[in-house]
PDB file of N, CA and C in Angstrom:
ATOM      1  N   UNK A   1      26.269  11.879 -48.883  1.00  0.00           N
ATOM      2  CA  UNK A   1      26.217  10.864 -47.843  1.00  0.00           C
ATOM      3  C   UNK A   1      27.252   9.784 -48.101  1.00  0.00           C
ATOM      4  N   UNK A   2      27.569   9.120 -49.136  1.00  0.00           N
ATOM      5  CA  UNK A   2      28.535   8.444 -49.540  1.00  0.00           C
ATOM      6  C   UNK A   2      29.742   8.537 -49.788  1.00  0.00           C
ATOM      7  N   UNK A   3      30.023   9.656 -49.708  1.00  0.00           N
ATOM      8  CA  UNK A   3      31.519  10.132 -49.614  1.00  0.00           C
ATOM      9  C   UNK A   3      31.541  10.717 -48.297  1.00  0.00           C
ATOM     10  N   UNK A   4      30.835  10.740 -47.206  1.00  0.00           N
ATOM     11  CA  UNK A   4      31.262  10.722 -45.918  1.00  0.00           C
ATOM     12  C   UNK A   4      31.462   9.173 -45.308  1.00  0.00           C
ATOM     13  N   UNK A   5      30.702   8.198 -45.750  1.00  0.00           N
ATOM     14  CA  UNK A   5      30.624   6.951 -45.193  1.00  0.00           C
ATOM     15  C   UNK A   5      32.165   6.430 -45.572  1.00  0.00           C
ATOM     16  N   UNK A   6      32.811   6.846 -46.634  1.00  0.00           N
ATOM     17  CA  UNK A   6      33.872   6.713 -47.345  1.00  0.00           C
ATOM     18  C   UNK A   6      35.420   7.291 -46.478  1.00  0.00           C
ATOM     19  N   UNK A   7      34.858   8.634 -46.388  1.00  0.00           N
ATOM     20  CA  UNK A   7      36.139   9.384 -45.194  1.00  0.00           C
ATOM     21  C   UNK A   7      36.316   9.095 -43.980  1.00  0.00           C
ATOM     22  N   UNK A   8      37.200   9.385 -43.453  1.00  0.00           N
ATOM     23  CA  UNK A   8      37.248   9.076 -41.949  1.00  0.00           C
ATOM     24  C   UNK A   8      37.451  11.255 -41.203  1.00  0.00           C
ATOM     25  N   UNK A   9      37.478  10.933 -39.769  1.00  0.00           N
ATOM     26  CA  UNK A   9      37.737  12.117 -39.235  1.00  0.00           C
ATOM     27  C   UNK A   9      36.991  13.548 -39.882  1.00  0.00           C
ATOM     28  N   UNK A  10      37.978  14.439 -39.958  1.00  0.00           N
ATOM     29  CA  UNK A  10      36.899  15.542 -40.277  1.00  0.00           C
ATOM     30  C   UNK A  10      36.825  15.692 -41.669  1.00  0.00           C
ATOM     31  N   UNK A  11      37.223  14.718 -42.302  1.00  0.00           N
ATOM     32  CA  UNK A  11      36.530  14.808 -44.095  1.00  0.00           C
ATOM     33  C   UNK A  11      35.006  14.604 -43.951  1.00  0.00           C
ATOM     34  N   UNK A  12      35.117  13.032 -43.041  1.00  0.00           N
ATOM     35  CA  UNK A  12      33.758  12.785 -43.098  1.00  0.00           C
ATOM     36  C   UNK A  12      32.901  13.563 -42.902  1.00  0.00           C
ATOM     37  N   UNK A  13      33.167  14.499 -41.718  1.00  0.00           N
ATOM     38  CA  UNK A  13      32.300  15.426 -40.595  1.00  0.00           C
ATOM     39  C   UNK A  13      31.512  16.626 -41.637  1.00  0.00           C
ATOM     40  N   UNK A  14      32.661  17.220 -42.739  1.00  0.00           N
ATOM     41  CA  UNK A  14      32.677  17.917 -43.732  1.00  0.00           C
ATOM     42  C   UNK A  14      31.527  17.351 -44.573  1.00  0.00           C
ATOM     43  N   UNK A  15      32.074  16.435 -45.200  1.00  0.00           N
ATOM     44  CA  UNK A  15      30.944  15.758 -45.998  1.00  0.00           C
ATOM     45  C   UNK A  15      29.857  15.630 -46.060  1.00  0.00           C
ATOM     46  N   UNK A  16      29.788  15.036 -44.260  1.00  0.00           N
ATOM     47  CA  UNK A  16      27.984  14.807 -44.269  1.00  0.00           C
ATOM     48  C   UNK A  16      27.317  16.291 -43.362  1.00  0.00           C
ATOM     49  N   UNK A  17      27.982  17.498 -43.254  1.00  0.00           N
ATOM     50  CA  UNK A  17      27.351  18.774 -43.178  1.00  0.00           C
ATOM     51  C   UNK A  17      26.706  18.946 -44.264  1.00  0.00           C
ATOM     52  N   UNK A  18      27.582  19.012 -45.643  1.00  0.00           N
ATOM     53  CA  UNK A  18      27.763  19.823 -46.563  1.00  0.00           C
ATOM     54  C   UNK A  18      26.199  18.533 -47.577  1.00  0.00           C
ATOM     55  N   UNK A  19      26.261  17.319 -47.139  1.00  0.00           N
ATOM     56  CA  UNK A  19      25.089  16.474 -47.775  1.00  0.00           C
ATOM     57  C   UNK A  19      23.814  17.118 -46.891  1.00  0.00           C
ATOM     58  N   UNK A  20      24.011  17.264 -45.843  1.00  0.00           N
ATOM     59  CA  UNK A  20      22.823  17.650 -44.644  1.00  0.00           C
ATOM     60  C   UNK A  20      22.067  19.132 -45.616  1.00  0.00           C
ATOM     61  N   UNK A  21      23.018  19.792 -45.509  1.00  0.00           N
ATOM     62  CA  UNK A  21      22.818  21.099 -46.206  1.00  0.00           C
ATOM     63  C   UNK A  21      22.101  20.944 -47.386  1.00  0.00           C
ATOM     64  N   UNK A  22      22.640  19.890 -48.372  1.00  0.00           N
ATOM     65  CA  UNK A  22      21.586  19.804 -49.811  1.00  0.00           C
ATOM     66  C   UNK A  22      20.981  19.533 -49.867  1.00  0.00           C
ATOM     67  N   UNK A  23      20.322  18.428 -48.817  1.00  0.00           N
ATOM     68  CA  UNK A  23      19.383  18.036 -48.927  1.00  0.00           C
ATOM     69  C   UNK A  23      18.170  18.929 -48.194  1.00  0.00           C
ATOM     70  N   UNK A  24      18.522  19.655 -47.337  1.00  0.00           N
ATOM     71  CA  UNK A  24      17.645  20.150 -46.666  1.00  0.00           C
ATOM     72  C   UNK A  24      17.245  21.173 -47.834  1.00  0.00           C
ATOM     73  N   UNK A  25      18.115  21.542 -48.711  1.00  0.00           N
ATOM     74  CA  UNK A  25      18.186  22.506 -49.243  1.00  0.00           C
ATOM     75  C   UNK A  25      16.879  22.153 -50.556  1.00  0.00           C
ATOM     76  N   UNK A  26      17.111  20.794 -50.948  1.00  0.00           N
ATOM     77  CA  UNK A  26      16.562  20.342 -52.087  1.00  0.00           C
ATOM     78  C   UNK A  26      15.091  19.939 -51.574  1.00  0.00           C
ATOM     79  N   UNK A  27      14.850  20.027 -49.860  1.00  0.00           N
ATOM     80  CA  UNK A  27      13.852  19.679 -49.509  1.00  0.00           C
ATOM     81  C   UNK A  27      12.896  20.743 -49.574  1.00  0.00           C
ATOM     82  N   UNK A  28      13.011  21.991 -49.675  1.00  0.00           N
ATOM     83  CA  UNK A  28      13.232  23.376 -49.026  1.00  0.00           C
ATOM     84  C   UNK A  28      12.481  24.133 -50.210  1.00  0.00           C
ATOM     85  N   UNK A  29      13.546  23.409 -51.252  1.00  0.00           N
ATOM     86  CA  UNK A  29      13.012  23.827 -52.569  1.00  0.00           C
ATOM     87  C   UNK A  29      12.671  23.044 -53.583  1.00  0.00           C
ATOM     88  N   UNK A  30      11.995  21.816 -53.100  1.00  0.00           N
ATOM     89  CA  UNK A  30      11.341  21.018 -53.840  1.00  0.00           C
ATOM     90  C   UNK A  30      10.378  20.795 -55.130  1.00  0.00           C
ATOM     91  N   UNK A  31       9.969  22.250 -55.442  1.00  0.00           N
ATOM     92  CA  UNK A  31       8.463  22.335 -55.972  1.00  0.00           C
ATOM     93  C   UNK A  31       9.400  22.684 -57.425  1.00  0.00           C
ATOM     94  N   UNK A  32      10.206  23.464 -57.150  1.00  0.00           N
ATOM     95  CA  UNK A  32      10.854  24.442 -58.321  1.00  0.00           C
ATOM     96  C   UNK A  32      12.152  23.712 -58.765  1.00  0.00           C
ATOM     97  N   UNK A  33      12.838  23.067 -57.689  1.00  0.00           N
ATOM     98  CA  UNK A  33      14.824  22.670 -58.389  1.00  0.00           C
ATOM     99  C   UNK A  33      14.534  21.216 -58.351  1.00  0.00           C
ATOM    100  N   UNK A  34      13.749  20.273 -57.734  1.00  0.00           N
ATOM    101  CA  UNK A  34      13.191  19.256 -58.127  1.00  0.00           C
ATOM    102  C   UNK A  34      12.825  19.370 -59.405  1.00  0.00           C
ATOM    103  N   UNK A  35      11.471  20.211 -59.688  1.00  0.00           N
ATOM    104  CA  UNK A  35      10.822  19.691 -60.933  1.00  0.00           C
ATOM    105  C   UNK A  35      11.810  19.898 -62.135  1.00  0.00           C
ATOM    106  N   UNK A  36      12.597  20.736 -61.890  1.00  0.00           N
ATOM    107  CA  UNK A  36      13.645  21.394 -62.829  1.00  0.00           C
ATOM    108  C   UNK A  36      14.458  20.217 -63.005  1.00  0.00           C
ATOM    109  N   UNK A  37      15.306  19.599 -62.669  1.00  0.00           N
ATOM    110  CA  UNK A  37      16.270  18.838 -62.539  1.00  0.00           C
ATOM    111  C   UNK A  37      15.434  17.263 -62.300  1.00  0.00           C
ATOM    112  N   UNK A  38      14.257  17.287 -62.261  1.00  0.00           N
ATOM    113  CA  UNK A  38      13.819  15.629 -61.985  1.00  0.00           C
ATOM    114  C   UNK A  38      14.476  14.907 -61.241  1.00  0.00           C
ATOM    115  N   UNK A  39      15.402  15.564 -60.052  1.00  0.00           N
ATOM    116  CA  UNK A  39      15.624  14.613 -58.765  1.00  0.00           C
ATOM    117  C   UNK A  39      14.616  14.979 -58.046  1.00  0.00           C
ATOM    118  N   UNK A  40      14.112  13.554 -57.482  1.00  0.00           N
ATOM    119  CA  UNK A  40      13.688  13.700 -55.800  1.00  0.00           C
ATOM    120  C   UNK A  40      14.342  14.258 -54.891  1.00  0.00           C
ATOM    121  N   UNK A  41      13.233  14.764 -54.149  1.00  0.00           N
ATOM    122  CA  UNK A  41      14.114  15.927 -53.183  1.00  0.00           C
ATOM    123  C   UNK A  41      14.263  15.284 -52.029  1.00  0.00           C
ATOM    124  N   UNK A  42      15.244  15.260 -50.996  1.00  0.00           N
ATOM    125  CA  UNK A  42      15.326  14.505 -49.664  1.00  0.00           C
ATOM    126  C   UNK A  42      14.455  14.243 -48.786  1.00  0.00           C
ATOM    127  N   UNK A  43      14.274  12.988 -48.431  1.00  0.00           N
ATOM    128  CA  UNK A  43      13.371  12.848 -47.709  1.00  0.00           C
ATOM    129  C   UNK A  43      13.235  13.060 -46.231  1.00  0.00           C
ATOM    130  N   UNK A  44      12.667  13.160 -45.408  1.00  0.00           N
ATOM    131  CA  UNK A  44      12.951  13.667 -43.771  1.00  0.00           C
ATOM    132  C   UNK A  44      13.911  12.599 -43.397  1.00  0.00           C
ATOM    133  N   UNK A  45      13.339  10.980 -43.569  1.00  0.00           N
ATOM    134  CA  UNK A  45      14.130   9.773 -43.407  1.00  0.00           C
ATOM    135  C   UNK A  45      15.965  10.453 -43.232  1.00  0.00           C
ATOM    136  N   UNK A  46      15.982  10.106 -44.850  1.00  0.00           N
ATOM    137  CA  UNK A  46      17.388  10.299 -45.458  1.00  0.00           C
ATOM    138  C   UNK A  46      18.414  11.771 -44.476  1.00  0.00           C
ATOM    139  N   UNK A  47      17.155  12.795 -44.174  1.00  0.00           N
ATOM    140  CA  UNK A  47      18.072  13.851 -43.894  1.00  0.00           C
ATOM    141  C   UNK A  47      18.230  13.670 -42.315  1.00  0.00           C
ATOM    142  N   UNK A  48      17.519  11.970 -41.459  1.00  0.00           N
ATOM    143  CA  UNK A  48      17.597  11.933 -40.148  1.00  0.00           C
ATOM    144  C   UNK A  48      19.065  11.078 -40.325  1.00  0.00           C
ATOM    145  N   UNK A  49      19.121   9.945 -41.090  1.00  0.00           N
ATOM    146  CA  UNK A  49      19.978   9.390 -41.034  1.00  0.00           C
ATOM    147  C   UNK A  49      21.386  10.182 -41.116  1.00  0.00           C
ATOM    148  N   UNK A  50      21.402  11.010 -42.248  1.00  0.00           N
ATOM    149  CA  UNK A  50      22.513  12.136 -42.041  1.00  0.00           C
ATOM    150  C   UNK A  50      23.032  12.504 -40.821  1.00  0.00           C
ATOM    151  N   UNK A  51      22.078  13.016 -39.720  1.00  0.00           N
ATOM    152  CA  UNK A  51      22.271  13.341 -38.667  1.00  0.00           C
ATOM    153  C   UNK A  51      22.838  12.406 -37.738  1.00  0.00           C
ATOM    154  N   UNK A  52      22.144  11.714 -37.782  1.00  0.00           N
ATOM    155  CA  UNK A  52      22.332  10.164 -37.146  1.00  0.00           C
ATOM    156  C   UNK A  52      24.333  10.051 -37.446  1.00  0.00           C
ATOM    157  N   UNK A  53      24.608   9.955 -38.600  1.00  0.00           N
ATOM    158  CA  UNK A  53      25.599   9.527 -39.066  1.00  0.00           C
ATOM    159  C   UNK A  53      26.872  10.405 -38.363  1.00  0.00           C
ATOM    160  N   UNK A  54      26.360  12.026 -38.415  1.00  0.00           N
ATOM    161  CA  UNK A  54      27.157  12.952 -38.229  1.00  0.00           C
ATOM    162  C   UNK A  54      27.562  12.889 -36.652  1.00  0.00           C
ATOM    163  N   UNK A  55      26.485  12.462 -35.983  1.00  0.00           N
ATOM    164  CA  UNK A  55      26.818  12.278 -34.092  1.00  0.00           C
ATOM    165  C   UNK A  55      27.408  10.891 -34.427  1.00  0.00           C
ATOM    166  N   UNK A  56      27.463   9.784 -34.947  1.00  0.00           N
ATOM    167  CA  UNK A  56      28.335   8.541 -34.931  1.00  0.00           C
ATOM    168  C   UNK A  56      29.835   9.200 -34.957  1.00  0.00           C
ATOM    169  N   UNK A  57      30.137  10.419 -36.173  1.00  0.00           N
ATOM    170  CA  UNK A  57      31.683  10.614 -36.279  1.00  0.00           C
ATOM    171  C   UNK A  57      31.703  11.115 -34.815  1.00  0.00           C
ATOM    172  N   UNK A  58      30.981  12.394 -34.350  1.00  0.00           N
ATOM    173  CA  UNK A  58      31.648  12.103 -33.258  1.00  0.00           C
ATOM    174  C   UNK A  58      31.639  11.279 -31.827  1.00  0.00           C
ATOM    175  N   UNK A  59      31.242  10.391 -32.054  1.00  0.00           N
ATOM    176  CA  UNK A  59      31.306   9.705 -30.909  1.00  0.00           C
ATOM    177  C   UNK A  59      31.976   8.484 -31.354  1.00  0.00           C
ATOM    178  N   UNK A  60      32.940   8.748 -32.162  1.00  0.00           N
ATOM    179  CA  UNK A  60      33.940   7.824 -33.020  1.00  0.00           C
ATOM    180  C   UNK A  60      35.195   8.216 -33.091  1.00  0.00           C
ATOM    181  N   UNK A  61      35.252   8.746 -34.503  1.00  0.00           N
ATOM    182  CA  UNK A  61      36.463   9.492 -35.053  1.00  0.00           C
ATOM    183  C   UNK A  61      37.005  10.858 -34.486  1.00  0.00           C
ATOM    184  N   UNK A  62      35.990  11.492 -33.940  1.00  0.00           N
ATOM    185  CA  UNK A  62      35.954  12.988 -33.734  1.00  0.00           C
ATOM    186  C   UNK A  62      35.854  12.766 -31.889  1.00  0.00           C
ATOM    187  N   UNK A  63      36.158  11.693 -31.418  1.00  0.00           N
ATOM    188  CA  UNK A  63      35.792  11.885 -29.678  1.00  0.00           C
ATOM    189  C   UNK A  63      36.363  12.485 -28.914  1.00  0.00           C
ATOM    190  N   UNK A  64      37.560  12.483 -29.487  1.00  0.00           N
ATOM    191  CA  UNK A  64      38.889  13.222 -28.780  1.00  0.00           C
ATOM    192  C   UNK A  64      39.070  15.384 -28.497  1.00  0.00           C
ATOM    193  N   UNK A  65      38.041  15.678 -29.811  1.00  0.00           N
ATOM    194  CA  UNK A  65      37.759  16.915 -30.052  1.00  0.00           C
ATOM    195  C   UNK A  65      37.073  17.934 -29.141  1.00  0.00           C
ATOM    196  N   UNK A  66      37.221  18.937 -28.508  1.00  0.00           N
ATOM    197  CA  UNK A  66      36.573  19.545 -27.748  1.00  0.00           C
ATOM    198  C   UNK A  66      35.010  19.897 -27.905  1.00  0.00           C
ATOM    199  N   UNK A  67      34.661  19.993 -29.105  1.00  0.00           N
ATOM    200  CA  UNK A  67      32.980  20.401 -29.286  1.00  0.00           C
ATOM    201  C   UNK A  67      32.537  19.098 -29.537  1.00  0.00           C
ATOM    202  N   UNK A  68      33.406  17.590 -29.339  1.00  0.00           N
ATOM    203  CA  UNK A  68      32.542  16.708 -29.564  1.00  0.00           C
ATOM    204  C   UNK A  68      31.057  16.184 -29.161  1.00  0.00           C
ATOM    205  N   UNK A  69      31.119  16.825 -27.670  1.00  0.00           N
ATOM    206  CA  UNK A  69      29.714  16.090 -26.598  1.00  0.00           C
ATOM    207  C   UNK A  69      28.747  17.313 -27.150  1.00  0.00           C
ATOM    208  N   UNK A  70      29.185  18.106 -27.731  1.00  0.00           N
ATOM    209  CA  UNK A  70      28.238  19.349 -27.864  1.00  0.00           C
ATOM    210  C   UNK A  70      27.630  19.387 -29.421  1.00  0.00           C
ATOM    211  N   UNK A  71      28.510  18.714 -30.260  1.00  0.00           N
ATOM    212  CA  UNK A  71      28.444  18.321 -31.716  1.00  0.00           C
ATOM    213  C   UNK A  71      27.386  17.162 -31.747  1.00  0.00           C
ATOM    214  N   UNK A  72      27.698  16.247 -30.703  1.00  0.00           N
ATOM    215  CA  UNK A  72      26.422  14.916 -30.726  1.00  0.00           C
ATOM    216  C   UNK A  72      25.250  15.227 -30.205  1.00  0.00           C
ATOM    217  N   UNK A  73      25.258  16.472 -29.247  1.00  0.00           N
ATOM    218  CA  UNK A  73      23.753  17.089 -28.634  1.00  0.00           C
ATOM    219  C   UNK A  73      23.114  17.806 -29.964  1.00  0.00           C
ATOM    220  N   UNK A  74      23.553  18.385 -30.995  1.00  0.00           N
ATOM    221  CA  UNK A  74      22.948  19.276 -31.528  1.00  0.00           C
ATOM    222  C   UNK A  74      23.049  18.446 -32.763  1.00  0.00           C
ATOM    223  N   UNK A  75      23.620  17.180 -33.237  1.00  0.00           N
ATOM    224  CA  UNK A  75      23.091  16.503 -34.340  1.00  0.00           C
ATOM    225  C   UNK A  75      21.557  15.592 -33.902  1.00  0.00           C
ATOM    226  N   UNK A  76      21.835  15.272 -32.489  1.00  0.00           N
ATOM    227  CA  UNK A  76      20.366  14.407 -32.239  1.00  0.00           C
ATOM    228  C   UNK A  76      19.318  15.144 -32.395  1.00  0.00           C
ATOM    229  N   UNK A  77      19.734  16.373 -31.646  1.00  0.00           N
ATOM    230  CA  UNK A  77      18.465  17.211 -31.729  1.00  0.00           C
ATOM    231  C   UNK A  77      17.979  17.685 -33.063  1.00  0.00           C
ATOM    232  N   UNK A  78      18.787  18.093 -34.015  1.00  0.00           N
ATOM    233  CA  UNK A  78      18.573  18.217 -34.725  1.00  0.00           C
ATOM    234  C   UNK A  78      17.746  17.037 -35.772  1.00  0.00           C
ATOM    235  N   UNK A  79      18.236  16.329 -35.376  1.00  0.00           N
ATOM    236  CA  UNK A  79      17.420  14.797 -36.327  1.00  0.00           C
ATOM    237  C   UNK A  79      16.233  14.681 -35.461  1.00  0.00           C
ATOM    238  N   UNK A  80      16.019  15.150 -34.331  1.00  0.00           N
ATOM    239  CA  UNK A  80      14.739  15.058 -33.822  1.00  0.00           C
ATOM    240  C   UNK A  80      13.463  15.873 -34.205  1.00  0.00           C
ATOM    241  N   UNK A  81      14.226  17.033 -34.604  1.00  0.00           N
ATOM    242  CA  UNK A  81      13.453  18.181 -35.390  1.00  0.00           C
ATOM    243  C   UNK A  81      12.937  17.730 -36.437  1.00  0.00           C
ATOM    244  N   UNK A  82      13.928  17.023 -37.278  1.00  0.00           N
ATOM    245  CA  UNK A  82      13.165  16.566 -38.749  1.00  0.00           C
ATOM    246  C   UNK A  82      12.345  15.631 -38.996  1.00  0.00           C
ATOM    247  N   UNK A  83      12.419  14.647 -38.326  1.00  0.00           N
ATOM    248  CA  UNK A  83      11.107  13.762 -38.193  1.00  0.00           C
ATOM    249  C   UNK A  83      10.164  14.043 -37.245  1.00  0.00           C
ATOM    250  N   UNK A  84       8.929  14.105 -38.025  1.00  0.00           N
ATOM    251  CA  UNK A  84       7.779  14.114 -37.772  1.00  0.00           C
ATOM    252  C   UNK A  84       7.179  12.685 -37.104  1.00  0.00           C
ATOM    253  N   UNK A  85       6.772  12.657 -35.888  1.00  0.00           N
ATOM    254  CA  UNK A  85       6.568  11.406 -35.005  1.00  0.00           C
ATOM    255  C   UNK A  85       5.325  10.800 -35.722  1.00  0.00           C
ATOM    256  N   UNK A  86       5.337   9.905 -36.210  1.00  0.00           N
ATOM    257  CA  UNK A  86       3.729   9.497 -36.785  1.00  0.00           C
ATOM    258  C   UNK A  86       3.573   7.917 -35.616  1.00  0.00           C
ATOM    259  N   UNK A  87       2.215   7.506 -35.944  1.00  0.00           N
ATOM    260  CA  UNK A  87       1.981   6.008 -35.019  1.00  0.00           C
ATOM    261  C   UNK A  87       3.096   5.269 -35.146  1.00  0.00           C
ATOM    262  N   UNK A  88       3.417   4.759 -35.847  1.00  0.00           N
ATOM    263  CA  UNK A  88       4.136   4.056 -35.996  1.00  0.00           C
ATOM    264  C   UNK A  88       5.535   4.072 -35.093  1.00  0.00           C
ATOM    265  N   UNK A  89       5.888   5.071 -34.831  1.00  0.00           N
ATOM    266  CA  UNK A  89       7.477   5.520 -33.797  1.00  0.00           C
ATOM    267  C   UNK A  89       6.505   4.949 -32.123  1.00  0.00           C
ATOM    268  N   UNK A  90       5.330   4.611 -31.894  1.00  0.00           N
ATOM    269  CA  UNK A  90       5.435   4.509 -30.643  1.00  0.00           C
ATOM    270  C   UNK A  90       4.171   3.464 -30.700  1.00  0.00           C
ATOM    271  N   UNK A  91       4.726   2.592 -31.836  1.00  0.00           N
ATOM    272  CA  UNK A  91       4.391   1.151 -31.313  1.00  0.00           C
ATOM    273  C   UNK A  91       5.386   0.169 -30.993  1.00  0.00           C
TER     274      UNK A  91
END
């Protein structure tokens, strides 16, 4: 995540796939490469903001790009998938 906030254009875009990916990954497999390694594994939060971040490049850096409007439909949605709506989102 921090070395996309860091890049611009498609480093960034790169970056925060390739963070999206570990974390989902570390979420995925939490029980076993967590306990192994004693990192916390990503939280839904962390892996919305990712998303979040990844539709900012393009509707930024990346606007000019042909899959851009189609790149920001399928990062929202996708961050919509990962959080789980609890009370709190609809007070």
């Amino acid at each position: 995540m921090n070395l996309g906030q860091l890049l611009e254009g498609q480093g960034a875009v790169t970056a925060f796939n390739k963070a999206i990916q570990l974390m989902i990954a570390s979420k995925d497999d939490e029980t076993s490469q967590a306990a192994a390694s004693n990192n916390p594994s990503a939280s839904s939060t962390e892996i919305s903001t990712a998303y979040c971040s990844l539709a900012e490049m393009y509707l930024t850096d990346e606007c000019f790009k042909e899959e851009a409007d189609t790149s920001v439909t399928s990062a929202v949605r996708k961050r919509s998938n990962t959080m789980q709506p609890t009370r709190k989102h609809f007070n």
